[in-house]
C-alpha atoms as a PDB file:
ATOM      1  CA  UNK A   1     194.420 152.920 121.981  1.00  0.00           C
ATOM      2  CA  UNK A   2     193.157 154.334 125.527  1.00  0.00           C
ATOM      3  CA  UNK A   3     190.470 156.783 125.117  1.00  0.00           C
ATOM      4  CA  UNK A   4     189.324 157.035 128.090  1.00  0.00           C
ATOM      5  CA  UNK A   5     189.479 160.189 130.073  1.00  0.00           C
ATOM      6  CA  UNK A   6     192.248 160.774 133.031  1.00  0.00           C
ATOM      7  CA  UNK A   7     190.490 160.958 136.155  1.00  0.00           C
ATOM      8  CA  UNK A   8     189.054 164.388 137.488  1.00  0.00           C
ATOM      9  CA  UNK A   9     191.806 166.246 139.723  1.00  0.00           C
ATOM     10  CA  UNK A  10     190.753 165.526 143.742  1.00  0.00           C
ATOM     11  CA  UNK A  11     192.306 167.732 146.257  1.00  0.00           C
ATOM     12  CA  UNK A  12     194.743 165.697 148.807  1.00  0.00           C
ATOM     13  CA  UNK A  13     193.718 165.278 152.542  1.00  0.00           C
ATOM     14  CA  UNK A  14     195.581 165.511 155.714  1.00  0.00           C
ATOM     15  CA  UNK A  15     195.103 161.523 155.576  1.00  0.00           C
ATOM     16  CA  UNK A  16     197.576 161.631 152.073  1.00  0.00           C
ATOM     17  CA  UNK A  17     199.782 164.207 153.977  1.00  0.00           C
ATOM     18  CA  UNK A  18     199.064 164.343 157.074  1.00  0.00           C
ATOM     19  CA  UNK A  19     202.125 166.958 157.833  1.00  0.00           C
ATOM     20  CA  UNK A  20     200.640 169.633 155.670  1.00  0.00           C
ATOM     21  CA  UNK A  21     198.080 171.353 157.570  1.00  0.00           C
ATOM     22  CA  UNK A  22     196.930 174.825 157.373  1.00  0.00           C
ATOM     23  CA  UNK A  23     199.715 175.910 159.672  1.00  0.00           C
ATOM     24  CA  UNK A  24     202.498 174.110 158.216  1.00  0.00           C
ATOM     25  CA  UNK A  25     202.088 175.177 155.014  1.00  0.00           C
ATOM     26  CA  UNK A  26     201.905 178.820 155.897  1.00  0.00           C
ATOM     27  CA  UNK A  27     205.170 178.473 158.256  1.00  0.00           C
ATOM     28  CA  UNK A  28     206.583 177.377 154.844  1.00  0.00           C
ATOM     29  CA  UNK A  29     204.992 179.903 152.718  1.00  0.00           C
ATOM     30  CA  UNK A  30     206.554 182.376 155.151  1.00  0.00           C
ATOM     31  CA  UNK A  31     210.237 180.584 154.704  1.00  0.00           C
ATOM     32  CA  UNK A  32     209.526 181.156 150.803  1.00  0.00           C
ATOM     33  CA  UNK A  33     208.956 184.955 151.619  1.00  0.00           C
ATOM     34  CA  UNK A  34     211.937 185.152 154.040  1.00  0.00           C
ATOM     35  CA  UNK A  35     214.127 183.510 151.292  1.00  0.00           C
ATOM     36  CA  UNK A  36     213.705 185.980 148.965  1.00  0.00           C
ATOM     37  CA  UNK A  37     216.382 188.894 149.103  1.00  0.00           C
ATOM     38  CA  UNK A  38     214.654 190.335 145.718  1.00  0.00           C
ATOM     39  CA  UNK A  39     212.068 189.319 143.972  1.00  0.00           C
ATOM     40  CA  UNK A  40     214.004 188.274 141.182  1.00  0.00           C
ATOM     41  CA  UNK A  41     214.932 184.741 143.024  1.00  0.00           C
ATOM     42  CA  UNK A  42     211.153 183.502 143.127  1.00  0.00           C
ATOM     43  CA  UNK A  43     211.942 180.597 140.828  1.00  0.00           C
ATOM     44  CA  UNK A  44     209.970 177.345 140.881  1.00  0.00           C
ATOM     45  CA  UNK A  45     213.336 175.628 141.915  1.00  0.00           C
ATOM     46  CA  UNK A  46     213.455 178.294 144.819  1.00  0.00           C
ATOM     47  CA  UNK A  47     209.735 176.919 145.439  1.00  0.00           C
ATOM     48  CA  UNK A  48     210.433 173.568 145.266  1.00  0.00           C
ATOM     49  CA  UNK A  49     213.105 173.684 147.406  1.00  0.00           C
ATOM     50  CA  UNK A  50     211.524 175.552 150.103  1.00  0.00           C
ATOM     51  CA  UNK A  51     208.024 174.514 149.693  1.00  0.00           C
ATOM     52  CA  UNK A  52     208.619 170.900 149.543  1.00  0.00           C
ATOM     53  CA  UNK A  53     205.075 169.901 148.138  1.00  0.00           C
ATOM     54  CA  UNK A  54     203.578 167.237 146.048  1.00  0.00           C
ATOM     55  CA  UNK A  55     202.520 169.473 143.435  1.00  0.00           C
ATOM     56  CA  UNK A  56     200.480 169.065 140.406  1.00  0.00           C
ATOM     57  CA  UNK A  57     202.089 171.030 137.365  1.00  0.00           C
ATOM     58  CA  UNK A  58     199.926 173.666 135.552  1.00  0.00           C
ATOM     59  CA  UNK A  59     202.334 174.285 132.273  1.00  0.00           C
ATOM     60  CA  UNK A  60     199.702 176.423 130.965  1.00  0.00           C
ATOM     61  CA  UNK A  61     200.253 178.946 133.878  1.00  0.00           C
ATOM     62  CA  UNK A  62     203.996 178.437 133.949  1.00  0.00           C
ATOM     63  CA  UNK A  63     203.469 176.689 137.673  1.00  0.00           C
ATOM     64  CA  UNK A  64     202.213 174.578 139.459  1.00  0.00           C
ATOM     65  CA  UNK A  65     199.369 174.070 142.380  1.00  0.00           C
ATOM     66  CA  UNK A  66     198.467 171.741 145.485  1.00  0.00           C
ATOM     67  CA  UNK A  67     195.062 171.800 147.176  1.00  0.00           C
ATOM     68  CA  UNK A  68     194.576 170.249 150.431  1.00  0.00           C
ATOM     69  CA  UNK A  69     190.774 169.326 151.757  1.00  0.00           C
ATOM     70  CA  UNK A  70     189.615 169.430 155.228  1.00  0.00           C
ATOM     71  CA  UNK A  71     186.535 167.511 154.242  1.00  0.00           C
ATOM     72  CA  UNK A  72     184.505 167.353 157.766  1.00  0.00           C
ATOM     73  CA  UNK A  73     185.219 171.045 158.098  1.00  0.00           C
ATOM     74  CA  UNK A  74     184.385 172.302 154.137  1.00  0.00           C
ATOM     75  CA  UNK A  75     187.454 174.142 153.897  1.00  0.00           C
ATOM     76  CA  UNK A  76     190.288 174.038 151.344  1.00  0.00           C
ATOM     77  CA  UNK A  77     193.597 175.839 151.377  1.00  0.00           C
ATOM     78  CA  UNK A  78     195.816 176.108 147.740  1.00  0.00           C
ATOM     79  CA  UNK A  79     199.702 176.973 147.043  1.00  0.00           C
ATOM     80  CA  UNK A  80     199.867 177.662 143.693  1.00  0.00           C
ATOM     81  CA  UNK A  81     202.336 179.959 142.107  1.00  0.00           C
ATOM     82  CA  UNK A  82     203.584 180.884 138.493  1.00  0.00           C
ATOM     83  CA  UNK A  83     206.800 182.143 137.054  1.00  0.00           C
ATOM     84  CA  UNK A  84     205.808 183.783 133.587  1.00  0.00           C
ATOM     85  CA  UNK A  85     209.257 184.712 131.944  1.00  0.00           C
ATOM     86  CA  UNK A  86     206.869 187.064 129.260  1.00  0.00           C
ATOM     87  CA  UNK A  87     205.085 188.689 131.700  1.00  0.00           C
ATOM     88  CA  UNK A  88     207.017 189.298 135.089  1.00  0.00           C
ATOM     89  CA  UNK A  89     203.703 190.794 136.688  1.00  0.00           C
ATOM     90  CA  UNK A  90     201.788 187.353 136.089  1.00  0.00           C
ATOM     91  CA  UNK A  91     204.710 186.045 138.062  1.00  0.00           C
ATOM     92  CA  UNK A  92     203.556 185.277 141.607  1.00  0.00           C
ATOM     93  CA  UNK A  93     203.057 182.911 144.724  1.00  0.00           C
ATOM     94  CA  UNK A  94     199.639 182.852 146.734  1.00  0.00           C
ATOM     95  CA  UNK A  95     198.311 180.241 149.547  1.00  0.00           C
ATOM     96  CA  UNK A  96     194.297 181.070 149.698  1.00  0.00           C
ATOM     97  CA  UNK A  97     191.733 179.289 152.264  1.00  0.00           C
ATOM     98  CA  UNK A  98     188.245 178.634 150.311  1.00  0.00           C
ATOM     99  CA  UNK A  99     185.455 177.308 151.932  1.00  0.00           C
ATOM    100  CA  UNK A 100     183.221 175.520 149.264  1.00  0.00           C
ATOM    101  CA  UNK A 101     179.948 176.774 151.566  1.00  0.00           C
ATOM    102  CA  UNK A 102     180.941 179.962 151.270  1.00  0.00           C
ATOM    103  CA  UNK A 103     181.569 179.640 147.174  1.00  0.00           C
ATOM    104  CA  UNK A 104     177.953 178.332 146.506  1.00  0.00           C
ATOM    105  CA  UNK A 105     176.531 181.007 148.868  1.00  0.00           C
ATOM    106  CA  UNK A 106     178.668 184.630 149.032  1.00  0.00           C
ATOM    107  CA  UNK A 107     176.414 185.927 152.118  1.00  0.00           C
ATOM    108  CA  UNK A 108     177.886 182.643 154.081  1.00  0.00           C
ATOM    109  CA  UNK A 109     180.800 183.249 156.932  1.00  0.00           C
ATOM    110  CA  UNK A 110     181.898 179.991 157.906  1.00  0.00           C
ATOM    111  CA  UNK A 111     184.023 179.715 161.056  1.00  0.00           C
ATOM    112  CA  UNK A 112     187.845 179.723 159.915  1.00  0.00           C
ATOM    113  CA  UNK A 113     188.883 177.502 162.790  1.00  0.00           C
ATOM    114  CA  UNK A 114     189.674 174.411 161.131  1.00  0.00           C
ATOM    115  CA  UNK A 115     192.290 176.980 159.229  1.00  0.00           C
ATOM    116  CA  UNK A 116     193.157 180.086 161.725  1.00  0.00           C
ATOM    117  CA  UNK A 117     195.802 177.949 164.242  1.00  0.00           C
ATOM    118  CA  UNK A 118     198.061 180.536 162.073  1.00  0.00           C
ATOM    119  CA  UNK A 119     196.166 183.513 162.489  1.00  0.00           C
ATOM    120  CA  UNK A 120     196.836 187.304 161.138  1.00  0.00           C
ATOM    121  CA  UNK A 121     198.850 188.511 164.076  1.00  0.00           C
ATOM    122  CA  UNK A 122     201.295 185.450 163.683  1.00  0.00           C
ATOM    123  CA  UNK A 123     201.515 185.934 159.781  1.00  0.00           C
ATOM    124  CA  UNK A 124     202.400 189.920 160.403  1.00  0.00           C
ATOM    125  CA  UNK A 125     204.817 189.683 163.543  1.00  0.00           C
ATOM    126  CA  UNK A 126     206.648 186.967 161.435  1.00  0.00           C
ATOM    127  CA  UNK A 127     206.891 189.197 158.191  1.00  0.00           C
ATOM    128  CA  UNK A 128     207.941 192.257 160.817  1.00  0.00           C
ATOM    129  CA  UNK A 129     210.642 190.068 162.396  1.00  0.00           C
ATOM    130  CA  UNK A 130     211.635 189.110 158.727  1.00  0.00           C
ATOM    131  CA  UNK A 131     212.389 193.345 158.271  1.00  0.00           C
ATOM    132  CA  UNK A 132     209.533 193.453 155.890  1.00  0.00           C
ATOM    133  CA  UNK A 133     207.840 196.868 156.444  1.00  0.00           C
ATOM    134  CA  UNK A 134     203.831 197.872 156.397  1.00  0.00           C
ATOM    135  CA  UNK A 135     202.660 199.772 153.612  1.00  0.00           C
ATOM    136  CA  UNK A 136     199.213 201.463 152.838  1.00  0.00           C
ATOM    137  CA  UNK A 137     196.743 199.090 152.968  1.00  0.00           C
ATOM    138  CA  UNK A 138     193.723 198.931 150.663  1.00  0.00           C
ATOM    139  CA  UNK A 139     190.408 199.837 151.176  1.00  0.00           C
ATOM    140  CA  UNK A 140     186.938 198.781 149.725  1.00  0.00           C
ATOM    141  CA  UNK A 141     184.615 201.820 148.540  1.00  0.00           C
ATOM    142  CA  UNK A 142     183.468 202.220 152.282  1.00  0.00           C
ATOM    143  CA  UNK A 143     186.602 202.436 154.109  1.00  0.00           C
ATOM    144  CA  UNK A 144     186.977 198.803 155.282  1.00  0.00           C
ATOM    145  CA  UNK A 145     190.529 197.247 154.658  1.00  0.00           C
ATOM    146  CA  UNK A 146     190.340 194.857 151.636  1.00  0.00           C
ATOM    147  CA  UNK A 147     194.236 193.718 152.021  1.00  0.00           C
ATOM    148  CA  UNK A 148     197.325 194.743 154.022  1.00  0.00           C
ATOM    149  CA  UNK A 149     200.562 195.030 152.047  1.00  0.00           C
ATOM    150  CA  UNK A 150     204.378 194.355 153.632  1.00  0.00           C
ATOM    151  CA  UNK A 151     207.827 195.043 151.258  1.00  0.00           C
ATOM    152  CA  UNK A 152     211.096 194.359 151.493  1.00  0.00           C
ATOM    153  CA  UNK A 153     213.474 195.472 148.698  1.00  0.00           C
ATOM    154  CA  UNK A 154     211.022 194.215 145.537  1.00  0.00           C
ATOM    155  CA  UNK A 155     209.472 191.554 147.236  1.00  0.00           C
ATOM    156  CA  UNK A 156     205.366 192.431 148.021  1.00  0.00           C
ATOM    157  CA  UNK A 157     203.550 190.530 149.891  1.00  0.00           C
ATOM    158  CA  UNK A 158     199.990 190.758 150.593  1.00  0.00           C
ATOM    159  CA  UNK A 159     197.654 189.425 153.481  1.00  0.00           C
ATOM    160  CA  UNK A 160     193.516 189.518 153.275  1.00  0.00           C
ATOM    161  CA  UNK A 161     192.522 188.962 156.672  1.00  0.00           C
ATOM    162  CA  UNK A 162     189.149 188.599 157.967  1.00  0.00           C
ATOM    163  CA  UNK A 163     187.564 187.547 161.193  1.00  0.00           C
ATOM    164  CA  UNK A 164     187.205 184.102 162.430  1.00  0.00           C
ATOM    165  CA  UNK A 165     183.518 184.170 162.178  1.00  0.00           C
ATOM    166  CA  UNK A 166     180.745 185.714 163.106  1.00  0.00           C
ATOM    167  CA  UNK A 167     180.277 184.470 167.098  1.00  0.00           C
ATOM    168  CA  UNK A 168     181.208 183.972 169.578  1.00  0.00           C
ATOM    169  CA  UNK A 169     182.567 187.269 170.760  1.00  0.00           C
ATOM    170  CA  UNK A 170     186.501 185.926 170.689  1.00  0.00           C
ATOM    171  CA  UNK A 171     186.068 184.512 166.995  1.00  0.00           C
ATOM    172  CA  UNK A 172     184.431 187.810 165.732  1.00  0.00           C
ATOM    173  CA  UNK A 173     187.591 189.950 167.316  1.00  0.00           C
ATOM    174  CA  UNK A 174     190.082 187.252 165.638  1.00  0.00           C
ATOM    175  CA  UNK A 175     191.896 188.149 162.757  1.00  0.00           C
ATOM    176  CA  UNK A 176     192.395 184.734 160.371  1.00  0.00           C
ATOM    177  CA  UNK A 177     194.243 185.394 156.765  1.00  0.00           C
ATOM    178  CA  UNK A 178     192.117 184.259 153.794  1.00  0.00           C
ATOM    179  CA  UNK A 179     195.259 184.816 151.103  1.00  0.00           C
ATOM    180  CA  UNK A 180     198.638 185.523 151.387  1.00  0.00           C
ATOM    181  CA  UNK A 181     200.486 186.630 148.182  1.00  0.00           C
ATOM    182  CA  UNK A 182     204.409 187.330 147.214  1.00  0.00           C
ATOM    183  CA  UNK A 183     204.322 189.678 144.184  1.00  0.00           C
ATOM    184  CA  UNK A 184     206.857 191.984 142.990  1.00  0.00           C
ATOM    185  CA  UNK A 185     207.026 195.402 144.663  1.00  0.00           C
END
């Protein structure tokens, strides 16, 4: 009998797969939005299809999950989505940028480079061009926007955006996207 323990999940590198960077995956997380005519096709066979990732099943979130490290940089970006049959608004698909920096220290803004070649304004023209239409976006208890919000028939999908980081002048003005989300409307 084997008792020992499976090995500890490791994120993949660019080394592994070196075609999914940052700005591939979101041109494909963007397909995945564009795909959908209601929200009622986000399936994980849609997913896979579109998608096309090595991903790790979750079955205790009813999905599954990829993480790709950028280790000289500290950044990470996820796909994960789940399709809960019980409970439709658990049902969801995100891609998230997480700098592990930034996770052991909250007052930290490290520079989004290594994961901003697809910044904001190319993430909203692209869900524009797709006919998906602005909404109210949401704002923290002092006015600032937490997260912008596009629909199209059911289909929600939300952007956080921040700025690149905190100088130079050109990186402070630039909008980078630290989640993306399709929900249902």
């Amino acid at each position: 009998m084997n008792t020992a323990s499976p090995a500890p999940y490791q994120p993949s590198t660019l080394a592994e797969h070196p075609e999914l960077t940052p700005e591939e995956i979101g041109r494909r997380f963007l397909k995945l939005a564009d795909s959908l005519k209601s929200f009622d096709e986000l399936s994980a066979e849609r997913i896979d299809q579109v998608m096309q990732l090595p991903m790790v099943n979750t079955p205790e979130t009813h999905g599954s999950f990829l993480t790709m490290s950028l280790p000289e940089s500290g950044w990470q970006y996820s796909f994960s989505y789940s399709i809960n049959p019980k409970y439709r608004e658990l049902t969801n698909a995100k891609l998230e940028f997480h700098n592990e920096k930034e996770r052991i220290d909250r007052g930290l803004l490290e520079d989004m480079g290594p994961v901003c070649r697809l910044d904001y304004k190319a993430y909203d023209a692209t869900l524009n061009d797709m006919g998906f239409k602005n909404e109210t976006p949401t704002y923290d208890e002092i006015g600032r926007i937490v997260s912008l919000h596009y629909s199209r028939n059911n289909v929600h999908v939300q952007i956080a955006e921040r700025r690149e980081a905190n100088s130079p002048e050109s990186k402070l003005n630039h909008a980078c996207v630290e989640f993306i989300s399709i929900n249902e409307f």
